[in-house]
N, C-alpha and C. Protein backbone atom coordinates (compact mmCIF):
# COMPACT_ATOMS: atom_id res chain seq x y z
N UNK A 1 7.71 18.52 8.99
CA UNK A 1 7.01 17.47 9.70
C UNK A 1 8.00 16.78 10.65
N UNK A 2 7.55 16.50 11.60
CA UNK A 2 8.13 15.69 12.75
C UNK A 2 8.93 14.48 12.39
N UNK A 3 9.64 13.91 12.49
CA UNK A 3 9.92 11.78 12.51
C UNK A 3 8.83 11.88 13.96
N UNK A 4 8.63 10.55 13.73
CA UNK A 4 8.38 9.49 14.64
C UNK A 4 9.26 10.00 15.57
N UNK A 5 10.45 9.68 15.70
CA UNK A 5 11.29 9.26 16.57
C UNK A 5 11.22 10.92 17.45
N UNK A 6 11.44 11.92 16.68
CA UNK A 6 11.16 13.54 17.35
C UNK A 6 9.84 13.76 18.15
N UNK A 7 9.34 13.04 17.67
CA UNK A 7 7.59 13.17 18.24
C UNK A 7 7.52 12.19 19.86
N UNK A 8 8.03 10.87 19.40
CA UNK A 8 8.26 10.18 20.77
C UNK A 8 9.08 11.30 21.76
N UNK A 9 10.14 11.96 21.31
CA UNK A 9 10.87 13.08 22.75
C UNK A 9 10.27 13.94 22.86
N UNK A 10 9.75 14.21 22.07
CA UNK A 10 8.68 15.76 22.58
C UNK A 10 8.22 15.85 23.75
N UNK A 11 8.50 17.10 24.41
CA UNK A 11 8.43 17.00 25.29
C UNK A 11 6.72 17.56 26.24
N UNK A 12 6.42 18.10 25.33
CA UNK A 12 4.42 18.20 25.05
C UNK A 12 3.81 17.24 25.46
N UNK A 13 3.83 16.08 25.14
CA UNK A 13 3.47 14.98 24.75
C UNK A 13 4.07 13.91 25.89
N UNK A 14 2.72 13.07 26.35
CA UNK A 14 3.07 12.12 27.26
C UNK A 14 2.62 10.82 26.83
N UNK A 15 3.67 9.69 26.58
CA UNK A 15 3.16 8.72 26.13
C UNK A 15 3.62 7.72 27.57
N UNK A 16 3.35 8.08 28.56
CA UNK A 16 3.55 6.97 29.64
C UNK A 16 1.81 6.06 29.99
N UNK A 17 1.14 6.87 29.46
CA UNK A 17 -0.48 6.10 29.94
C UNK A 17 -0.44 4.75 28.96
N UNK A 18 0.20 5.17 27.77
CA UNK A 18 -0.38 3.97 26.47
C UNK A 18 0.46 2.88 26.38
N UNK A 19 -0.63 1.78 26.68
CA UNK A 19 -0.06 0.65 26.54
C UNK A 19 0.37 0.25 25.00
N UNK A 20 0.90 -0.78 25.01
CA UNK A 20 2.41 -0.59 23.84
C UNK A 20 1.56 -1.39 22.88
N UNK A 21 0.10 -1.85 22.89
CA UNK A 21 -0.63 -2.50 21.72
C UNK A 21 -1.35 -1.06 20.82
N UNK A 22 -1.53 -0.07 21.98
CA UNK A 22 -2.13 1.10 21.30
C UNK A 22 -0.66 2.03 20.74
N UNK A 23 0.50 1.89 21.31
CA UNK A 23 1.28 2.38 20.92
C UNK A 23 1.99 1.85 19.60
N UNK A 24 1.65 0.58 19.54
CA UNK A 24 2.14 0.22 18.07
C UNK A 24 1.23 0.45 17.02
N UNK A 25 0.02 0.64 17.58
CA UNK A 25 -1.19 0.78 16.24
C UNK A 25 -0.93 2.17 15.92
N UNK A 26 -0.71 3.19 16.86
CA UNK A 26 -0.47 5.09 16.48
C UNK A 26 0.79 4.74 15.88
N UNK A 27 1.89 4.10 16.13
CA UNK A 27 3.39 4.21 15.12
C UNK A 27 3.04 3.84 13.47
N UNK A 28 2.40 2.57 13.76
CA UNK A 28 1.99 2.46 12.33
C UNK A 28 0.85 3.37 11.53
N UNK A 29 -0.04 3.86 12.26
CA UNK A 29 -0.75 4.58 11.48
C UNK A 29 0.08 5.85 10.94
N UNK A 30 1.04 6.40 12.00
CA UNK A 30 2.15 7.46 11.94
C UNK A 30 2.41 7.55 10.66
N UNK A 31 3.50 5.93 10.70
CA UNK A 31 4.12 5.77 9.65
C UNK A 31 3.70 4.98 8.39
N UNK A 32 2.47 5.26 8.18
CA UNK A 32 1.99 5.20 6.77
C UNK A 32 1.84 6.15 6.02
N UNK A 33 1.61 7.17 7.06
CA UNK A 33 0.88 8.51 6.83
C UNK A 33 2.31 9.21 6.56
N UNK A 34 3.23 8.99 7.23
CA UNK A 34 4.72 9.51 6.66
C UNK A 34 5.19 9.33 5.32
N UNK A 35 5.34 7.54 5.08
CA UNK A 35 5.52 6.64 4.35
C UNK A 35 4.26 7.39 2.73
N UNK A 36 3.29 7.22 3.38
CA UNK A 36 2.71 7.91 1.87
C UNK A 36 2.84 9.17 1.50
N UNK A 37 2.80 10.27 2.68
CA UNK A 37 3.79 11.52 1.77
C UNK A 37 4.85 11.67 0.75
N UNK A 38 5.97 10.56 1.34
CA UNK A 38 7.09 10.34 0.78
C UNK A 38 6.89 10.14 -0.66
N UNK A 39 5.96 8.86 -0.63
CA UNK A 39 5.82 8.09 -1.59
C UNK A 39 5.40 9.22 -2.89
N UNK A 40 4.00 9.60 -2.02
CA UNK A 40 3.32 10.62 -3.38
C UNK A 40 4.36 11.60 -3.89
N UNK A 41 5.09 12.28 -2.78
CA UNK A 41 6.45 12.93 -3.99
C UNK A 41 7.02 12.44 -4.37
N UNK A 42 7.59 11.44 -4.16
CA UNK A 42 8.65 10.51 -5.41
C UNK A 42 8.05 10.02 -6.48
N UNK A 43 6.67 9.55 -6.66
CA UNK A 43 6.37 9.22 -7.46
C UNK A 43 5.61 10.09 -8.37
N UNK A 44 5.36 11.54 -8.26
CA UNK A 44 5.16 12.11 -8.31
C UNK A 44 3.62 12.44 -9.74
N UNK A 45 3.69 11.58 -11.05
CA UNK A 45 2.92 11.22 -12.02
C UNK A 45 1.29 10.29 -11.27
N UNK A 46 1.35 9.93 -10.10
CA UNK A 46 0.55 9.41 -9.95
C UNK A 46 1.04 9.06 -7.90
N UNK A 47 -0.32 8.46 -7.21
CA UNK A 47 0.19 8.66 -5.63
C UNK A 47 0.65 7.69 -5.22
N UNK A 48 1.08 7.14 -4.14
CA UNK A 48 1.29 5.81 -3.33
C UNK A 48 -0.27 4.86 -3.57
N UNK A 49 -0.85 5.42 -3.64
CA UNK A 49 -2.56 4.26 -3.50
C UNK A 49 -2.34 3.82 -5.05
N UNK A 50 -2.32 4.90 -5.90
CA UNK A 50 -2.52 4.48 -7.46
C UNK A 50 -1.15 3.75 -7.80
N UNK A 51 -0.57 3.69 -6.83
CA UNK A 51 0.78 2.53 -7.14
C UNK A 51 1.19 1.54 -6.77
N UNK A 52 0.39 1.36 -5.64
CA UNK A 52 -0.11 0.35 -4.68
C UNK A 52 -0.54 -0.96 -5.09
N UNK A 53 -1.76 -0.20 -5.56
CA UNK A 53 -2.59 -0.68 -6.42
C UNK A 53 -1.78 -1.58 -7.90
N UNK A 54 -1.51 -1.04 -8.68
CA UNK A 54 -0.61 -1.17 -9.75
C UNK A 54 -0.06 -2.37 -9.10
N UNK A 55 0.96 -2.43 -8.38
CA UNK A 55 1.97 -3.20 -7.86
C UNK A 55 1.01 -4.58 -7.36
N UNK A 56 0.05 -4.43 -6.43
CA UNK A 56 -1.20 -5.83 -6.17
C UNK A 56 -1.50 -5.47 -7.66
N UNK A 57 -2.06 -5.55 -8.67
CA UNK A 57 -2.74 -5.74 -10.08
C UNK A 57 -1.44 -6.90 -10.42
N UNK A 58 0.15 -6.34 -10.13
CA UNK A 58 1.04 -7.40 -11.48
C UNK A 58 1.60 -8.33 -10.58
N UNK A 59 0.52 -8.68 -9.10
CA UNK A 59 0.68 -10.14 -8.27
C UNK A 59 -0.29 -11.24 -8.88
N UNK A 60 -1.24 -10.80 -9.21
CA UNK A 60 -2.20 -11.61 -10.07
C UNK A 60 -1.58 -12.29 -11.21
N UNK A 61 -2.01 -13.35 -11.35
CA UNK A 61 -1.41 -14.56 -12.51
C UNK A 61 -2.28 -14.28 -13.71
N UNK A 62 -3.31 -13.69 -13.45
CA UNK A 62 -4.12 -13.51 -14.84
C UNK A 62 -4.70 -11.81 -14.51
N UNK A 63 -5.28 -10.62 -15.25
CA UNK A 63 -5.97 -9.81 -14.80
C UNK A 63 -6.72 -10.13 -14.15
N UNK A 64 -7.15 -9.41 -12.79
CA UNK A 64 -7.93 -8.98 -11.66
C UNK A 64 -9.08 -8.45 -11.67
N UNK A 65 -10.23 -8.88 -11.29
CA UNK A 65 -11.10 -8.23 -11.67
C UNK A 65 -11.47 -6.90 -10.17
N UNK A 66 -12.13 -6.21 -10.75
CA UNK A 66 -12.28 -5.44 -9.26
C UNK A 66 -12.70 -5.93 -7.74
N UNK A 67 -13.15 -6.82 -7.57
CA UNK A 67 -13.38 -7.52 -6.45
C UNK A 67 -12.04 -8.45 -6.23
N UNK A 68 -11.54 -9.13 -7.17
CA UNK A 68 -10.16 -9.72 -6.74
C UNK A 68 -9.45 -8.47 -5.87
N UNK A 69 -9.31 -7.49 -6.59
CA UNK A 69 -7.83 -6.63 -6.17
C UNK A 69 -8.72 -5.77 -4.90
N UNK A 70 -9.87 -5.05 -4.81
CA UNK A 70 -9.87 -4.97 -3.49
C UNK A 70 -9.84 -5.96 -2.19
N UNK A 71 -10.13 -7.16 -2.54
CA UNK A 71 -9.62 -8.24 -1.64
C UNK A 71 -8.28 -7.88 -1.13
N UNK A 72 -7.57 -7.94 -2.15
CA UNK A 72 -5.89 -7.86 -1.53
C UNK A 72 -5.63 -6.28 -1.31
N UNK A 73 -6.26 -5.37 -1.83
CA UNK A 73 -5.29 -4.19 -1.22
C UNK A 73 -6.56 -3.90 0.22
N UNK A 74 -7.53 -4.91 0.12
CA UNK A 74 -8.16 -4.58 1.88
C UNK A 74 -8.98 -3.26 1.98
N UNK A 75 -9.44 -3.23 1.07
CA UNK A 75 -10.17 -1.19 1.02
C UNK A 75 -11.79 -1.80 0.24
N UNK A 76 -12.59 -0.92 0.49
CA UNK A 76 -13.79 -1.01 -0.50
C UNK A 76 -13.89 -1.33 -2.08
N UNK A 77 -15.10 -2.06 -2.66
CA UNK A 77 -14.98 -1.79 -4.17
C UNK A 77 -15.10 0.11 -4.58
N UNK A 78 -15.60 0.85 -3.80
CA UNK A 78 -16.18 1.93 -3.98
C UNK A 78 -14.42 2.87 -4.05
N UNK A 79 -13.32 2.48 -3.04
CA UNK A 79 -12.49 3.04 -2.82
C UNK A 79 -11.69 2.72 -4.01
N UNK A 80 -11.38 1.46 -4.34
CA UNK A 80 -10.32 0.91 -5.17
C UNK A 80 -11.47 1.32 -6.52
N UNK A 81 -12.38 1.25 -6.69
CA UNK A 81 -12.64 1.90 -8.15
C UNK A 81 -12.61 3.09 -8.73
N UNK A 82 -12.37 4.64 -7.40
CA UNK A 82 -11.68 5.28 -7.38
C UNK A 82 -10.43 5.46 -7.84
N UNK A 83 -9.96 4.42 -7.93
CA UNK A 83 -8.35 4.68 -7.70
C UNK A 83 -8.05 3.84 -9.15
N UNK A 84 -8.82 3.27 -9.22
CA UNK A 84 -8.76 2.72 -11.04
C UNK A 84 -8.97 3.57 -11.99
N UNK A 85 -10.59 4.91 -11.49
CA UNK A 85 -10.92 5.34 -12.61
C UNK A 85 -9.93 6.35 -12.92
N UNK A 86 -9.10 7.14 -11.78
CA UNK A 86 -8.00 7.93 -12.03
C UNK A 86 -6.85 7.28 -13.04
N UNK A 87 -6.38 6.05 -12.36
CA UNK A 87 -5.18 5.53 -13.30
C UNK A 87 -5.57 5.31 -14.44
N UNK A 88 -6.98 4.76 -14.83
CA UNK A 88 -7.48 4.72 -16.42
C UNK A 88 -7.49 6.18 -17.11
N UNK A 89 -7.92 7.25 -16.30
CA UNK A 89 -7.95 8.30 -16.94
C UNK A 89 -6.51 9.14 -17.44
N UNK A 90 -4.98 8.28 -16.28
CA UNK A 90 -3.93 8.55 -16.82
C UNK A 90 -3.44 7.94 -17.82
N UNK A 91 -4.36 6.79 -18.39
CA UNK A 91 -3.46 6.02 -19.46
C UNK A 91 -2.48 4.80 -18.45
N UNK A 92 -2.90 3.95 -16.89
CA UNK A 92 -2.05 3.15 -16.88
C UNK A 92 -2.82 1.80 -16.50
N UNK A 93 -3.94 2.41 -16.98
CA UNK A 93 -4.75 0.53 -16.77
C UNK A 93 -6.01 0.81 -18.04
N UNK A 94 -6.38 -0.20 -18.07
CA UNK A 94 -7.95 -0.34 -19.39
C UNK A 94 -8.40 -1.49 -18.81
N UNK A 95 -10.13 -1.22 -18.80
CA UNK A 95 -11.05 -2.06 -17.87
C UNK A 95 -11.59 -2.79 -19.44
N UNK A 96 -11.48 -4.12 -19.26
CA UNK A 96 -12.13 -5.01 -19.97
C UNK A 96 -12.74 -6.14 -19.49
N UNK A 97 -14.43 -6.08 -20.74
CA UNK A 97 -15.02 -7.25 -19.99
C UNK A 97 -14.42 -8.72 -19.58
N UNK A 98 -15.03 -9.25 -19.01
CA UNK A 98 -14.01 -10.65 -19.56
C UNK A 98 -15.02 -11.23 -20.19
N UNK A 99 -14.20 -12.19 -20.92
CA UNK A 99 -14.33 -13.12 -22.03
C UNK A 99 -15.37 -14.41 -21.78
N UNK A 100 -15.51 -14.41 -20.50
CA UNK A 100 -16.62 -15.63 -20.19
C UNK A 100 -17.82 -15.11 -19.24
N UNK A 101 -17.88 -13.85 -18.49
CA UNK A 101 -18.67 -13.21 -17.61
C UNK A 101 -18.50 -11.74 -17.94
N UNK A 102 -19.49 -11.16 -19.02
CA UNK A 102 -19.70 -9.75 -19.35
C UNK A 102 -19.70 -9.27 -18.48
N UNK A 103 -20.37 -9.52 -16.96
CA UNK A 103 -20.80 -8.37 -15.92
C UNK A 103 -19.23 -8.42 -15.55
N UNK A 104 -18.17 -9.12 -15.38
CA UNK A 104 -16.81 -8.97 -14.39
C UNK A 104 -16.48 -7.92 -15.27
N UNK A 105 -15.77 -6.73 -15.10
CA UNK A 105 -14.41 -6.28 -15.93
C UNK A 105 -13.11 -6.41 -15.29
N UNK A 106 -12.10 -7.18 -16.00
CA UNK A 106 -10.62 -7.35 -15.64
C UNK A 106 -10.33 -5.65 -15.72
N UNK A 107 -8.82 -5.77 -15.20
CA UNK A 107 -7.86 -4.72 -14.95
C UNK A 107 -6.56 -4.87 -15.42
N UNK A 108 -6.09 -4.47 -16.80
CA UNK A 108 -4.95 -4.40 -17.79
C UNK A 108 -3.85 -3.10 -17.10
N UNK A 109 -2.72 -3.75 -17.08
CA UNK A 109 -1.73 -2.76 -16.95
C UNK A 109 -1.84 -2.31 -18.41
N UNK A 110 -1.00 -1.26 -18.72
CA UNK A 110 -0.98 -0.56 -20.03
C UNK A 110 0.27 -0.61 -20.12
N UNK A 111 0.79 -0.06 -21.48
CA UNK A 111 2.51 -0.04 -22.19
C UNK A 111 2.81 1.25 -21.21
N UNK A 112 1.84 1.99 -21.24
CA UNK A 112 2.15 3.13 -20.56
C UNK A 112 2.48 2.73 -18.77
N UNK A 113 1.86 2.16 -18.50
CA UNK A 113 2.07 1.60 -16.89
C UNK A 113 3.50 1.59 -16.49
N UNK A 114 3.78 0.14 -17.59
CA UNK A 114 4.90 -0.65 -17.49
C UNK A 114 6.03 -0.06 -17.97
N UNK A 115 6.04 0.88 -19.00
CA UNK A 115 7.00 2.07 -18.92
C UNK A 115 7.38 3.27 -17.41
N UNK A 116 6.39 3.42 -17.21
CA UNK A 116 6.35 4.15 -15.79
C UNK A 116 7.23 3.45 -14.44
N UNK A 117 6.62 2.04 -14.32
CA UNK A 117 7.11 1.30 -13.60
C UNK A 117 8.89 0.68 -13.95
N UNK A 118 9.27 0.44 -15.06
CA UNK A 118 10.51 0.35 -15.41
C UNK A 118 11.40 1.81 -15.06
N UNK A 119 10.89 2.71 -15.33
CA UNK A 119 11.22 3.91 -15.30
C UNK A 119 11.72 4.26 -13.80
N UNK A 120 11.34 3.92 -13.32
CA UNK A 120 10.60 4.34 -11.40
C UNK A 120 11.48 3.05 -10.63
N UNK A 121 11.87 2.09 -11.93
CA UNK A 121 12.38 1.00 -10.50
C UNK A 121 13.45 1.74 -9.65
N UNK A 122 14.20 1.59 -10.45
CA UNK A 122 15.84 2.11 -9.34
C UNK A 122 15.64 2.78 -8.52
N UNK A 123 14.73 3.92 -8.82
CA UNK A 123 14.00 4.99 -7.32
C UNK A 123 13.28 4.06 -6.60
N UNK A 124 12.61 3.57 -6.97
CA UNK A 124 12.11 2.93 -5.97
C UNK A 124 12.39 1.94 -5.08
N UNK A 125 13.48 1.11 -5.38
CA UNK A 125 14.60 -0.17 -5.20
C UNK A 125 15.44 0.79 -4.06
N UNK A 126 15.75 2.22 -4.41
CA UNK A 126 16.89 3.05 -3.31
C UNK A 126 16.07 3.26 -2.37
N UNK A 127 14.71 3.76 -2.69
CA UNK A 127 13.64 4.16 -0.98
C UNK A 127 13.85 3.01 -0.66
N UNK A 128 13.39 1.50 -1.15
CA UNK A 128 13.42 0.65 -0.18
C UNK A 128 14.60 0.42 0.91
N UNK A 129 15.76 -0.09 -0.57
CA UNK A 129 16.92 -0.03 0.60
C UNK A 129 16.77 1.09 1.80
N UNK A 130 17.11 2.37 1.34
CA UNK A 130 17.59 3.61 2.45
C UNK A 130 16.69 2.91 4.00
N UNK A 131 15.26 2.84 2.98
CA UNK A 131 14.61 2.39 4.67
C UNK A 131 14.15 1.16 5.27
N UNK A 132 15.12 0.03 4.60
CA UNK A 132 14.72 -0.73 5.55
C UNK A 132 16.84 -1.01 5.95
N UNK A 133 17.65 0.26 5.56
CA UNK A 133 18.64 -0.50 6.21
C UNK A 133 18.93 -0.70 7.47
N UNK A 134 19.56 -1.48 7.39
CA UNK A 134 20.76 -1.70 9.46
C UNK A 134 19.10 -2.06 9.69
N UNK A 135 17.98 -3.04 9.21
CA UNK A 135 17.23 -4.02 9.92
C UNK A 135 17.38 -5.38 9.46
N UNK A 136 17.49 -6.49 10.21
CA UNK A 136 17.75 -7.53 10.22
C UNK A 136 16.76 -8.02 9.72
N UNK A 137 17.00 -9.32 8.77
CA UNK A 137 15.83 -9.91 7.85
C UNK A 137 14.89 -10.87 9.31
N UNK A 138 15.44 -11.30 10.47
CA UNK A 138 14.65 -11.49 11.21
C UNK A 138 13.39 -10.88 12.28
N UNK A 139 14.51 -9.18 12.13
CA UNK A 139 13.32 -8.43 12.32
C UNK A 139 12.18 -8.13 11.51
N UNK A 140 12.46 -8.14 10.42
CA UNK A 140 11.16 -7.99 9.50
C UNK A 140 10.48 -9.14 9.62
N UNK A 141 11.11 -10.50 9.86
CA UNK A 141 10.01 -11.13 9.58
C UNK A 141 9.47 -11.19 10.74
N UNK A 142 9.76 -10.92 11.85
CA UNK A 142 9.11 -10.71 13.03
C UNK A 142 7.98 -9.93 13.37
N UNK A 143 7.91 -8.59 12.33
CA UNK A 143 7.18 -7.92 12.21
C UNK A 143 6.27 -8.07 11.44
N UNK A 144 6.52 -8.74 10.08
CA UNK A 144 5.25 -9.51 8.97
C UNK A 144 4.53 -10.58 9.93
N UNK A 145 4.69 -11.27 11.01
CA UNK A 145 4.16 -12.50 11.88
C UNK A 145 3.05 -11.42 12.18
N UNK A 146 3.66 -10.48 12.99
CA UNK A 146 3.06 -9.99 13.88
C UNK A 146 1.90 -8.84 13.43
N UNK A 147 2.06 -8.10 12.21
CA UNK A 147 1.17 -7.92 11.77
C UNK A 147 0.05 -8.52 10.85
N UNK A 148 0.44 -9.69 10.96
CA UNK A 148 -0.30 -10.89 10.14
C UNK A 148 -1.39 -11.34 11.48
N UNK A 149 -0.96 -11.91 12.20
CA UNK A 149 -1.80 -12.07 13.46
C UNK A 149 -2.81 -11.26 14.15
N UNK A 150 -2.00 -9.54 13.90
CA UNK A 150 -2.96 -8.50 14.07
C UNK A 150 -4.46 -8.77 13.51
N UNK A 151 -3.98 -8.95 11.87
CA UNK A 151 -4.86 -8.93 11.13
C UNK A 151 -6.01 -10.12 11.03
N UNK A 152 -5.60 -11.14 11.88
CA UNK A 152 -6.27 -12.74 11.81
C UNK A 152 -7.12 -12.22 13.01
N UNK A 153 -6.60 -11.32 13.39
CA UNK A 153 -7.73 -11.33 15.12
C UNK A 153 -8.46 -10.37 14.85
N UNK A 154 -8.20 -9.71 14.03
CA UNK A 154 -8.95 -8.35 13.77
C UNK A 154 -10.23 -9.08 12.64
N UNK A 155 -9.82 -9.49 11.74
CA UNK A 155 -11.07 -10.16 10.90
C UNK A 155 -11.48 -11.13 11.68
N UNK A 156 -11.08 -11.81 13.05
CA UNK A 156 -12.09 -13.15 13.93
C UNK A 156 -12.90 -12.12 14.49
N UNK A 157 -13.11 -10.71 14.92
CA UNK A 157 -14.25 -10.01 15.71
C UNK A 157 -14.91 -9.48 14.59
N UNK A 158 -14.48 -9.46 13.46
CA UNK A 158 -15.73 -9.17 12.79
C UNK A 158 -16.62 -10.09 11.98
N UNK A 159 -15.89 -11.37 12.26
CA UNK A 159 -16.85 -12.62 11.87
C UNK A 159 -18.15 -13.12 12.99
């Protein structure tokens, strides 16, 4: 597979028409789509979505019910319950009612999860480093603004 960066010189390929708002939306779509290859082989027991996921589930202060956590990972109930019924079927979450509203079911990490995830830190702590080194903590946050704003204008046209 290409980088990014090989694909911009290619010499096939003309990116002089695209203005640099459409050119940042194709880099990022690029590089998610890179970014989750990666991911699904390193993590290899389960994918980037089913870990994703996992990772928004142990931001929650109490279990999540399915409408909480597709809120934050931004995808359908139909998508993210997908992606639950797999990790339940691996042994790293258990759907329980809750305790004051039968119809909600929360979302339990498992011993098994949290073994996985202990297991997986240090790999996962080195991808981060490797790729976010030699960037400046002001560039990132330059880039969290800016895709934050994306996202404020993007949900004002569909209000």
């Amino acid at each position: 597979m290409m980088t990014i960066e090989e694909t911009i010189r290619d010499e096939k390929l003309d990116f002089s028409g695209i203005s640099l708002n459409y050119y940042l939306l194709g880099l990022l779509s690029a590089f998610e789509n890179r970014f989750q290859t990666a991911a699904d082989n390193a993590m290899g027991e389960i994918s980037w979505k089913q870990f994703f996921a996992i990772i928004c589930i142990n931001l929650f202060k109490e279990p999540p019910t399915l409408r909480e956590l597709s809120e934050i990972l931004g995808s359908s109930h139909q998508n993210v319950k997908q992606i639950l019924l797999k990790l339940e079927k691996k042994k790293f979450i258990e759907l329980r009612s809750d305790k004051t509203d039968k119809r909600k079911q929360r979302i339990f990490l498992t011993d098994h999860c949290k073994e996985f995830c202990e297991k997986n830190n240090e790999m996962s702590e080195a991808i981060m480093d490797r790729m976010f080194r030699g960037i400046p903590q002001n560039d990132l946050a330059a880039t969290i603004r800016t895709i934050t704003v994306m996202e404020k204008n993007l949900q004002g046209d569909e209000k």
